[in-house]
Protein backbone atom coordinates (compact mmCIF):
# COMPACT_ATOMS: atom_id res chain seq x y z
CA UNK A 1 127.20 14.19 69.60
CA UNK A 2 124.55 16.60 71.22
CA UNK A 3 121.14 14.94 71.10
CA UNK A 4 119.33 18.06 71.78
CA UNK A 5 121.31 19.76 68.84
CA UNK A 6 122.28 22.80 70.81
CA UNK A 7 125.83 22.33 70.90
CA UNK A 8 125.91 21.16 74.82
CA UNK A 9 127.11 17.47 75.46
CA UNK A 10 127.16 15.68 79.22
CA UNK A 11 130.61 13.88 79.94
CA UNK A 12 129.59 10.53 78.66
CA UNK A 13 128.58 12.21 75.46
CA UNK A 14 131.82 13.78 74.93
CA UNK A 15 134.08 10.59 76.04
CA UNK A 16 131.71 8.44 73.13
CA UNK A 17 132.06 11.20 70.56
CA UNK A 18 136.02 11.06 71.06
CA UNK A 19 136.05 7.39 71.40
CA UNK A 20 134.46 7.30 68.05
CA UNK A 21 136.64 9.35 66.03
CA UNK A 22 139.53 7.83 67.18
CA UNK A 23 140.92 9.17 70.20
CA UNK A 24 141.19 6.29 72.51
CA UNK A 25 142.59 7.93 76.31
CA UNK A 26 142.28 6.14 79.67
CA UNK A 27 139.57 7.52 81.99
CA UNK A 28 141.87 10.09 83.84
CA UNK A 29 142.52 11.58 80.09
CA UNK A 30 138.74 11.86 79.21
CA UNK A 31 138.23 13.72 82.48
CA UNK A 32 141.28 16.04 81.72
CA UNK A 33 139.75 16.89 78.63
CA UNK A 34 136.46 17.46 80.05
CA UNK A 35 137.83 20.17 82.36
CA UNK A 36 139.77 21.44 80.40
CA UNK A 37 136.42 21.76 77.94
CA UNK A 38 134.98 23.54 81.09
CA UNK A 39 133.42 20.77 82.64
CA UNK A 40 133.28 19.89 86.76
CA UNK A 41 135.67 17.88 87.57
CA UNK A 42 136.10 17.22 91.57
CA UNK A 43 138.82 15.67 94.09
CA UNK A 44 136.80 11.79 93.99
CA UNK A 45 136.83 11.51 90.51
CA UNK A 46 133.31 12.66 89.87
CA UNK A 47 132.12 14.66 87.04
CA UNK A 48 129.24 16.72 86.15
CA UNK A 49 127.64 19.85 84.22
CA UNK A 50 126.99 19.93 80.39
CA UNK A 51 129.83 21.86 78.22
CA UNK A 52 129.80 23.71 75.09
CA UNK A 53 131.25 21.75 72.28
CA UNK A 54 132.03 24.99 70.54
CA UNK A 55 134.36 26.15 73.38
CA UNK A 56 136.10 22.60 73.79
CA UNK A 57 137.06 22.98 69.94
CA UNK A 58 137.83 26.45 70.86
CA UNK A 59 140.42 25.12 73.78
CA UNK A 60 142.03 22.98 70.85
CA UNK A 61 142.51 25.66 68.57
CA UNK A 62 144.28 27.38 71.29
CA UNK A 63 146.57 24.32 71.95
CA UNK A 64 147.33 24.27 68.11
CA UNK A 65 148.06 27.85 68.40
CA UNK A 66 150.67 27.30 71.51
CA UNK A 67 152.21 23.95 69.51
CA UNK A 68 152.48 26.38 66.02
CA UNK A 69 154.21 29.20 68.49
CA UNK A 70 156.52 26.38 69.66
CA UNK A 71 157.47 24.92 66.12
CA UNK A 72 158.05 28.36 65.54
CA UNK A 73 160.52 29.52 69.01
CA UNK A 74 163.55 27.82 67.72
CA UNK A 75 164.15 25.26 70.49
CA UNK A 76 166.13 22.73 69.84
CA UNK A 77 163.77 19.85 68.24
CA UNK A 78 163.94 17.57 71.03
CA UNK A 79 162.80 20.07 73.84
CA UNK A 80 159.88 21.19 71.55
CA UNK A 81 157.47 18.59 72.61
CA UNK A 82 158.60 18.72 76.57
CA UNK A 83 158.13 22.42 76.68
CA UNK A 84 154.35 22.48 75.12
CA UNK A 85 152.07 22.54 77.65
CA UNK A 86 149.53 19.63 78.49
CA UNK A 87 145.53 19.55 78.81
CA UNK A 88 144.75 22.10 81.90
CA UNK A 89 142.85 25.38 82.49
CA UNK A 90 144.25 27.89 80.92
CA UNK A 91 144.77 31.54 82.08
CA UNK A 92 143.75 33.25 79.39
CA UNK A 93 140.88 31.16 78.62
CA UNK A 94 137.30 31.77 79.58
CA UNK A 95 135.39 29.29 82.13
CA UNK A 96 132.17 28.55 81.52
CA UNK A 97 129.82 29.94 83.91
CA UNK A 98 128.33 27.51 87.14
CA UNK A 99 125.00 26.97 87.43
CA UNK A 100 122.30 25.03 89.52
CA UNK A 101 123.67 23.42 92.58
CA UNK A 102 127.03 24.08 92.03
CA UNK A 103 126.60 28.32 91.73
CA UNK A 104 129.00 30.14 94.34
CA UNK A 105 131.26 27.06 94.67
CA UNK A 106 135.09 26.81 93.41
CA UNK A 107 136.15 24.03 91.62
CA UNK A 108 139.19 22.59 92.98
CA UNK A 109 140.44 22.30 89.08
CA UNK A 110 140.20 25.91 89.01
CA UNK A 111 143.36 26.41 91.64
CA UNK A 112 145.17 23.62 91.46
CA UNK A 113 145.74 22.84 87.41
CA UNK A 114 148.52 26.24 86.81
CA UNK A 115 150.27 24.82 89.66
CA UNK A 116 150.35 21.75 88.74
CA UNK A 117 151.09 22.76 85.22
CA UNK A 118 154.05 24.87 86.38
CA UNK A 119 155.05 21.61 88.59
CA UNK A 120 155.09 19.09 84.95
CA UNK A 121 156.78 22.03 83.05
CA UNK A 122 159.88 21.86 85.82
CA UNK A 123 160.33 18.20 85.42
CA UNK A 124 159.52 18.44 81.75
CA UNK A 125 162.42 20.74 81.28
CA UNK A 126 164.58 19.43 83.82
CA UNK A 127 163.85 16.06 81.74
CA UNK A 128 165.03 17.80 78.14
CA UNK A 129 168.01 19.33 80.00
CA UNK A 130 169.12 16.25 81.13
CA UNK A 131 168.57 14.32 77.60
CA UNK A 132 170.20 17.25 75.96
CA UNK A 133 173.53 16.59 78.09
CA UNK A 134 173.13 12.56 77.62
CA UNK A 135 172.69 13.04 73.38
CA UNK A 136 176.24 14.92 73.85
CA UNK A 137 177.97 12.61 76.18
CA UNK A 138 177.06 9.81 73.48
CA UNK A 139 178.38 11.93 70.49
CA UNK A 140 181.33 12.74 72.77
CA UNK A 141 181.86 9.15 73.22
CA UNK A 142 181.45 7.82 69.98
CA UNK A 143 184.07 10.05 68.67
CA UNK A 144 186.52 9.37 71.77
CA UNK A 145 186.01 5.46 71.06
CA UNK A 146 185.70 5.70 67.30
CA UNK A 147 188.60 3.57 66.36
CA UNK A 148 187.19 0.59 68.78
CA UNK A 149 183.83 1.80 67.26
CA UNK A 150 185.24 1.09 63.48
CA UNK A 151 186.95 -2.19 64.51
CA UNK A 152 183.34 -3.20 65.93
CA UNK A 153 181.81 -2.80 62.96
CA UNK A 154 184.78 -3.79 60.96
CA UNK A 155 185.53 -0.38 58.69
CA UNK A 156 188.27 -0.21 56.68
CA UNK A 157 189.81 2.94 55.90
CA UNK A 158 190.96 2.50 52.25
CA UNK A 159 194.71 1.92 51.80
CA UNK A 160 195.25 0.01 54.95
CA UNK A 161 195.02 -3.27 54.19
CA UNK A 162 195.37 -5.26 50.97
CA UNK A 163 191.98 -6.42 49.04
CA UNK A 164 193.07 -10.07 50.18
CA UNK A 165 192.68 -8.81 53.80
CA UNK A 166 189.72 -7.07 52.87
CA UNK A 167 188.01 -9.74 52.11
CA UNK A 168 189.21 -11.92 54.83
CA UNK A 169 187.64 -9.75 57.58
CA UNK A 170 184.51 -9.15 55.24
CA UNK A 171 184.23 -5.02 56.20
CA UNK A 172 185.03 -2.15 54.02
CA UNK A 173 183.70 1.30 54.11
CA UNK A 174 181.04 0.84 55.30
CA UNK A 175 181.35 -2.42 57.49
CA UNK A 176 179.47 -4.71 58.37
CA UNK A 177 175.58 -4.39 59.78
CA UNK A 178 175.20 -5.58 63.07
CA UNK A 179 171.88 -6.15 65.05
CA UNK A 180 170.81 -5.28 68.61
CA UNK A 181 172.77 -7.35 70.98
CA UNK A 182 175.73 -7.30 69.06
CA UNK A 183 176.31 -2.99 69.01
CA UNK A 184 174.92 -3.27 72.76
CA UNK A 185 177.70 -5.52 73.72
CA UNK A 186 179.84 -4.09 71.35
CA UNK A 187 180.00 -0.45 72.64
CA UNK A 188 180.56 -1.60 76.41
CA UNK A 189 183.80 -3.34 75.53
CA UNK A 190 184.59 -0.44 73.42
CA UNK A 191 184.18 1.44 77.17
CA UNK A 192 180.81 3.55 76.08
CA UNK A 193 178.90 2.65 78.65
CA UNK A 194 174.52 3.72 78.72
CA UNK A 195 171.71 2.05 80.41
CA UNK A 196 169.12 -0.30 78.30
CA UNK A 197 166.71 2.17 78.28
CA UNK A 198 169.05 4.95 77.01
CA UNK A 199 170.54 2.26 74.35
CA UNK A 200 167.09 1.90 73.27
CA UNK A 201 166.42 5.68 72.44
CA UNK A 202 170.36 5.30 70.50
CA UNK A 203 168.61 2.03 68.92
CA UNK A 204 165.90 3.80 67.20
CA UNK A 205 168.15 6.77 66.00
CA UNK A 206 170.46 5.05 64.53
CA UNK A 207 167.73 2.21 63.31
CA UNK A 208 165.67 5.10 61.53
CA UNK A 209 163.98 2.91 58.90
CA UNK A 210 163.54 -0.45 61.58
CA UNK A 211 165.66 -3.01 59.08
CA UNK A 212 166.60 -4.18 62.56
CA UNK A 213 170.59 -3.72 61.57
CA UNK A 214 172.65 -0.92 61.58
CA UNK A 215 176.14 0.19 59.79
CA UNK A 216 178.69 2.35 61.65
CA UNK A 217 177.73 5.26 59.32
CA UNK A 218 173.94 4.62 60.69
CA UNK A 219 175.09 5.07 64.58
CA UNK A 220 177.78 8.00 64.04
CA UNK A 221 175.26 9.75 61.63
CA UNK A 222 172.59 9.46 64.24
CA UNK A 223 174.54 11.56 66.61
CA UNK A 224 176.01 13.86 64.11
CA UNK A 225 179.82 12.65 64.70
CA UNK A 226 182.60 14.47 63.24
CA UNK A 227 183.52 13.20 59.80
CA UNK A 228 181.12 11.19 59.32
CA UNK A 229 179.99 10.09 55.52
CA UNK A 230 176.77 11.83 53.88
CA UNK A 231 173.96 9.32 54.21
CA UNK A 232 174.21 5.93 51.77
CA UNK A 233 171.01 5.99 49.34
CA UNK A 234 170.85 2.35 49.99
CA UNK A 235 169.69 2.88 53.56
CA UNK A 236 166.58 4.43 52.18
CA UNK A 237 165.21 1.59 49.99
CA UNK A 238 162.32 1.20 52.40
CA UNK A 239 160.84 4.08 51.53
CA UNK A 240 157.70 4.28 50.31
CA UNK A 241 158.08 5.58 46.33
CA UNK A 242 155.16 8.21 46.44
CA UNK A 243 156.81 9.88 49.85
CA UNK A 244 159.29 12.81 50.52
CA UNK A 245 160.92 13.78 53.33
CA UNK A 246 158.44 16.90 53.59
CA UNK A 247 155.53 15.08 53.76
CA UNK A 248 154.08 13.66 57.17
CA UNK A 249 154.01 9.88 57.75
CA UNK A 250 151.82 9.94 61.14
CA UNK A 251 154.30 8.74 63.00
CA UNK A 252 153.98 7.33 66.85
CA UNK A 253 155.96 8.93 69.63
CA UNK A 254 158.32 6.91 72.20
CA UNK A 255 156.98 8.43 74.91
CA UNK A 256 158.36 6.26 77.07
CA UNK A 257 161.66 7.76 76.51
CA UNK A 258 162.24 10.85 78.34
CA UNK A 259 161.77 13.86 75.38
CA UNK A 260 163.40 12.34 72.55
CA UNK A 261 163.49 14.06 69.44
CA UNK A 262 161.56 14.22 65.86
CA UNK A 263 164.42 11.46 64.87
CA UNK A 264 162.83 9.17 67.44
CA UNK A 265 159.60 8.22 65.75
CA UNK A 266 158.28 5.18 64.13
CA UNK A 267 155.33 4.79 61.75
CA UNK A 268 153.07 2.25 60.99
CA UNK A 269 154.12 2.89 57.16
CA UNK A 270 157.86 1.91 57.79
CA UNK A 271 157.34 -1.79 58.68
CA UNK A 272 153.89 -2.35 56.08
CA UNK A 273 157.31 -0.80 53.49
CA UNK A 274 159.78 -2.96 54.65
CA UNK A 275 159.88 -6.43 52.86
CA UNK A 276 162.69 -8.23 55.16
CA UNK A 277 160.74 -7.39 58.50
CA UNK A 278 157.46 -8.44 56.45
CA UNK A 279 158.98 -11.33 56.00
CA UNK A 280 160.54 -12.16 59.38
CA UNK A 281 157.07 -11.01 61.05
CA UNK A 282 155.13 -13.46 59.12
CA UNK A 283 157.14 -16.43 59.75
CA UNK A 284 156.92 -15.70 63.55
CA UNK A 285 153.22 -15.73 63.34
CA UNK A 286 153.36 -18.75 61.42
CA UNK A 287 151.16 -16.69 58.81
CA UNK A 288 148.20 -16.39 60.57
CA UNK A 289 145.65 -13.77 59.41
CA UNK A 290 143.86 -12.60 62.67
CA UNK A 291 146.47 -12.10 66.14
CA UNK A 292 145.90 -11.09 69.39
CA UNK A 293 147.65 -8.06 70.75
CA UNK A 294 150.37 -10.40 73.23
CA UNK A 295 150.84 -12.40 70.00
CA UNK A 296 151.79 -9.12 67.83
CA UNK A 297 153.53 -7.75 70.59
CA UNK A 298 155.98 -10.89 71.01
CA UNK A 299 156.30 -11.06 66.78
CA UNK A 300 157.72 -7.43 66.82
CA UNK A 301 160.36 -8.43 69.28
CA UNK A 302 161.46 -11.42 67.36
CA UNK A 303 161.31 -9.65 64.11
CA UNK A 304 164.30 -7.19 65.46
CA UNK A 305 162.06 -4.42 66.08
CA UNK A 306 162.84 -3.30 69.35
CA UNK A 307 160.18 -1.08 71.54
CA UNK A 308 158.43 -0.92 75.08
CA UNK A 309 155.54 -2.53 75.44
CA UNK A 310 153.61 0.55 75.57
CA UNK A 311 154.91 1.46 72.43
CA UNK A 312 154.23 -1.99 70.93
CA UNK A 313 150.52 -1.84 72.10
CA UNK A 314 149.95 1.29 70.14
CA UNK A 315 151.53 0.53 67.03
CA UNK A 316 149.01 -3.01 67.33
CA UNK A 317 146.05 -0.18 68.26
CA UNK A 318 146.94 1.40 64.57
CA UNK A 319 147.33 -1.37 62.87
CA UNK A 320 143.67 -2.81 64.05
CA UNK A 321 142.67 0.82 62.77
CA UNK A 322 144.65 0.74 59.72
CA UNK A 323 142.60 -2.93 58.74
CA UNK A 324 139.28 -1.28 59.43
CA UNK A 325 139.53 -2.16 62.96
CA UNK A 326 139.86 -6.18 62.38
């Protein structure tokens, strides 16, 4: 991306070099990037200078080094991610010298970005804190309310009712798989009460491999409540046959959910594996070939999978990459 060939790209360089390998940010992200490459970056939104490319890959490394360190700190999962730091100048990181017009100024980025990376890391944390206390209050609930939680779902604990019964209310061990609306409304009259945004994040735990249904065993597993049955093989049939649990499936955060956890992730691979949302998807499409990103958007919701819009934009961004960009 450097015409001359000596390793020093203008702004407009760099933002078409990342737009081309894939990295797709908003304008205020390509401009982070840029000063955090070393680049001028003032109070009106201007830019200007040339950077080395060599020490913008050299910032990266050093954000792979602090994610690695992180991995590696044994935090709890779901504060990993909040506690990382974001794009900024770094302290321990060398700025490229100023030159021409702008020698013996400051640049405001040079101040203000540890501040206002201290300022993100307080709500970050204050943000994991708080979703570390809400994950409990569910689990607390769910076992408080589990026997209005088992009628729900309609589980049978064996030896309490006669196989004619059984069969009458049409539960078992298991139970019965319920969809969306019906564990929403189902968990308020069983008095465990969370907003819709907080029922989504419990949606997509308990949801893991988006058949857009879940068992009781799905929702109590989800939150790790007491006595609750070793995962059902059957659950898994959506997995792809060549993949393992250790391997990496690219899969997109829910950022719009403050600091979930590793649980909370969904891949492009998980609905191209799954043959009943396949199905359902199709049909609300009405089969069509090429879609715009509205139409995908509402076909998702009616298929059962349930995400923010944000969420449902990227996932349609992948898939166009996915198809070769079609």
């Amino acid at each position: 991306i450097s015409p001359a060939g000596d390793g020093r790209v203008e702004f407009e360089q760099l933002k078409t070099g990342l737009s081309a390998a894939g990295l797709m940010l908003g304008d205020g992200d390509y401009k982070a990037v840029w000063a955090a490459a070393g680049g001028d970056v003032y109070p009106n939104g201007r830019v200007s200078g040339r950077v080395d490319i060599n020490g913008f890959l050299g910032v990266m490394q050093n954000q792979q080094r602090d994610e690695e360190r992180m991995m590696e700190s044994g935090y709890a999962v779901h504060m990993r991610s909040s506690l990382n730091k974001g794009w900024g100048v770094r302290d321990d990181a060398a700025v490229l010298p100023i030159t021409g017009m702008n020698r013996g100024k400051s640049r405001p980025m040079d101040h203000a970005s540890l501040v206002d990376e201290a300022v993100v890391e307080e709500k970050l944390t204050r943000s994991a804190d708080r979703f570390a206390k809400w994950e409990e209050q569910v689990k607390s609930d769910l076992q408080a309310h589990k026997p209005s939680v088992m009628k729900l779902f309609r589980v049978v604990e064996p030896g309490t009712v006669t196989d004619q019964e059984l069969r009458e209310m049409g539960g078992g061990r298991e139970g019965v798989p319920l969809g969306y609306k019906e564990v929403r409304k189902g968990l308020q009259k069983a008095g465990i009460s969370v907003s819709d945004r907080d029922f989504e994040t419990v949606w997509r735990r308990a949801d893991k491999d988006c058949v857009g249904s879940v068992t009781f065993n799905d929702l109590t597993r989800a939150f790790a409540v007491a006595d609750t049955p070793k995962e059902s093989p059957s659950r898994k049939k959506f997995a792809l046959p060549h993949m393992t649990d250790e391997e990496p499936t690219s899969p997109i955060k829910l950022r719009n959910t403050p600091a979930t956890s590793e649980k909370d992730h969904i891949g492009l691979w998980m609905l191209q594996s799954n043959p009943t949302f396949i199905s359902s998807f199709q049909n609300c499409l009405s089969d069509k070939r090429e879609v715009s990103s509205d139409d995908f958007v509402s076909a998702l919701s009616l298929s059962g999978v349930v995400l923010s819009d944000r969420d449902a934009r990227e996932l349609f961004r992948r898939a166009q990459l996915s198809s070769g960009g079609g």
